[in-house]
C-alpha atoms as a PDB file:
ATOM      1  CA  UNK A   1     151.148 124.341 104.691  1.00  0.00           C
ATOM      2  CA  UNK A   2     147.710 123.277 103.626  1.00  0.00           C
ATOM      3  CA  UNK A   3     146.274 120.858 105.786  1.00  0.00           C
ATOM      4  CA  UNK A   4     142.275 119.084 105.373  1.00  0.00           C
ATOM      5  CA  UNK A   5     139.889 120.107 108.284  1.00  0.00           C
ATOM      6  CA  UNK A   6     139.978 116.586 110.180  1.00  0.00           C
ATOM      7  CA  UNK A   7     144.131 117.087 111.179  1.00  0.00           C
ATOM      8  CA  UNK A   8     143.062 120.572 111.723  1.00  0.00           C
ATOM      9  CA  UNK A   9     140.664 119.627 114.344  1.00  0.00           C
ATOM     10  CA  UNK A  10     142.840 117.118 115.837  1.00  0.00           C
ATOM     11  CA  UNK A  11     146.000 119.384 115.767  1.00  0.00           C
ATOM     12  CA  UNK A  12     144.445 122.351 117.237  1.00  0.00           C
ATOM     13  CA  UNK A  13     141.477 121.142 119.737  1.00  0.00           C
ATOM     14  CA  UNK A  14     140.226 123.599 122.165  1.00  0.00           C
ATOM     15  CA  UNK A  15     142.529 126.688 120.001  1.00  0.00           C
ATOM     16  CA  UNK A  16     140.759 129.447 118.041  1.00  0.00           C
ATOM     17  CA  UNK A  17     142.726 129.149 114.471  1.00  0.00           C
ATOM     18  CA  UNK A  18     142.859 132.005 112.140  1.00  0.00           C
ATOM     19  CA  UNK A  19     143.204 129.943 107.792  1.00  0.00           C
ATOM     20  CA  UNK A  20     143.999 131.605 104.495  1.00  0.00           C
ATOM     21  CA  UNK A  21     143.959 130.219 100.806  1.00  0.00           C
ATOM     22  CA  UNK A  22     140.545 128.160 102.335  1.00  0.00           C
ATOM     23  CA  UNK A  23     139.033 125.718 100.198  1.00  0.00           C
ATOM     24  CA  UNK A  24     135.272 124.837 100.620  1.00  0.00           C
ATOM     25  CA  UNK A  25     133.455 121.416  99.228  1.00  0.00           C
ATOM     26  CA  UNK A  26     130.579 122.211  96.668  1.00  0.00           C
ATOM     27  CA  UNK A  27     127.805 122.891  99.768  1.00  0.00           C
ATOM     28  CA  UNK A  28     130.076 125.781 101.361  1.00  0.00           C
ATOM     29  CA  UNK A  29     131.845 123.918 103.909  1.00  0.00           C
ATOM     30  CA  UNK A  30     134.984 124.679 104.790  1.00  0.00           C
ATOM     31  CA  UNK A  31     136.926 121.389 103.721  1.00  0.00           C
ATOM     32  CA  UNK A  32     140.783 122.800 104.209  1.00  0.00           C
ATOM     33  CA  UNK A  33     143.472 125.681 104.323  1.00  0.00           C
ATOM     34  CA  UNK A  34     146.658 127.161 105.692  1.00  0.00           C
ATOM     35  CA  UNK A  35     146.827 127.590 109.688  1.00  0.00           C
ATOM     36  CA  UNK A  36     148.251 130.976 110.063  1.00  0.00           C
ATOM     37  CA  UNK A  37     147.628 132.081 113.147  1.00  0.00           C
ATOM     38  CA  UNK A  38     146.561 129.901 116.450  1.00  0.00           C
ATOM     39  CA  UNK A  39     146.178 130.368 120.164  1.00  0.00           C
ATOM     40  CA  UNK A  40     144.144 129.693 123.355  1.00  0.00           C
ATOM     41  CA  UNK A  41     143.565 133.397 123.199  1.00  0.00           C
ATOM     42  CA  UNK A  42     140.974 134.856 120.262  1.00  0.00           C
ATOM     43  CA  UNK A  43     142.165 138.026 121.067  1.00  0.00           C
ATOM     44  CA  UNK A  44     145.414 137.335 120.176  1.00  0.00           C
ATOM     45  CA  UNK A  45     144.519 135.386 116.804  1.00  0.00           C
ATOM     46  CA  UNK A  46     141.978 139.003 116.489  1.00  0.00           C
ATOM     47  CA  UNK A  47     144.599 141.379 116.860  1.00  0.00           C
ATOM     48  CA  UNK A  48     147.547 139.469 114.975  1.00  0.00           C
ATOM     49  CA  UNK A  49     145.034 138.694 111.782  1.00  0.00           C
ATOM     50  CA  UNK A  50     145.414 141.535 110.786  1.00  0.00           C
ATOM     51  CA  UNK A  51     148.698 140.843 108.887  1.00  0.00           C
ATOM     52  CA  UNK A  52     146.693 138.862 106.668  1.00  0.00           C
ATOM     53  CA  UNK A  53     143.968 140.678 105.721  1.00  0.00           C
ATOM     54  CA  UNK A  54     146.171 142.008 102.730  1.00  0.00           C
ATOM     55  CA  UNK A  55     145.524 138.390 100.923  1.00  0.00           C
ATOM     56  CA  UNK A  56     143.694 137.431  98.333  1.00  0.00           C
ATOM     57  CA  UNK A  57     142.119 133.996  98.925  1.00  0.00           C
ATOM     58  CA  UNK A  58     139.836 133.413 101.229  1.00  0.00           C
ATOM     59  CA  UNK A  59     140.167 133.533 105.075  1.00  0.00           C
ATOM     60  CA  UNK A  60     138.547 131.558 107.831  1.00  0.00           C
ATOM     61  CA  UNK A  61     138.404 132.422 112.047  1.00  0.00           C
ATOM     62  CA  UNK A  62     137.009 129.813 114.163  1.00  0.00           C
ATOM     63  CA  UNK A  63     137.688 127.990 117.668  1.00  0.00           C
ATOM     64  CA  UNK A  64     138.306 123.808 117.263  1.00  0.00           C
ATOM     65  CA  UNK A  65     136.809 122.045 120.044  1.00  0.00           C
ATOM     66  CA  UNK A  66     133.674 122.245 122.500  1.00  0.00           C
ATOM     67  CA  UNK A  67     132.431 125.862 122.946  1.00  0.00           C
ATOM     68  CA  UNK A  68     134.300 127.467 126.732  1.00  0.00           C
ATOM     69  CA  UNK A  69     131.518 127.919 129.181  1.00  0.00           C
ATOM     70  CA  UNK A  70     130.877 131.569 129.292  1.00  0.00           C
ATOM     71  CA  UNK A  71     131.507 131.791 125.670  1.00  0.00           C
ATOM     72  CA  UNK A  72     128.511 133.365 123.213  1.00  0.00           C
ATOM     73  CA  UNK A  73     128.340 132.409 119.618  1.00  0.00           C
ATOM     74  CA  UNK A  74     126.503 134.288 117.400  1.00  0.00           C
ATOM     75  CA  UNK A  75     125.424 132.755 113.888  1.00  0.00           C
END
């Protein structure tokens, strides 16, 4: 189901979330999409993603919430 980035944040805080069939406002930003795939673990949302990687829309991996201590983020 799609669902706009604001419930996304709210419905999934401190969860990495794994979107398909993304939608992005006219500067690139990521403004909605389909929660797949969602867990406290990214290695989990990682390994299972790769069901998905068969689709043809576009696909999003990121974690909602304040960065884990311990936790590197390259971008």
């Amino acid at each position: 189901m799609y669902k706009l980035m604001a419930n996304i944040n709210k419905e999934f805080d401190g969860q990495w979330i794994f979107m398909i069939n993304c939608q992005k406002d006219d500067n690139g930003k990521i403004i909605g999409g389909e929660v797949v795939l969602n867990s406290e673990s990214r290695d989990k949302v990682i390994r299972e993603m790769a069901q998905y990687m068969h689709e043809d829309s576009e696909t999003y991996i990121r974690y909602i919430g304040d960065i884990p201590e311990g936790i590197s983020v390259i971008l």
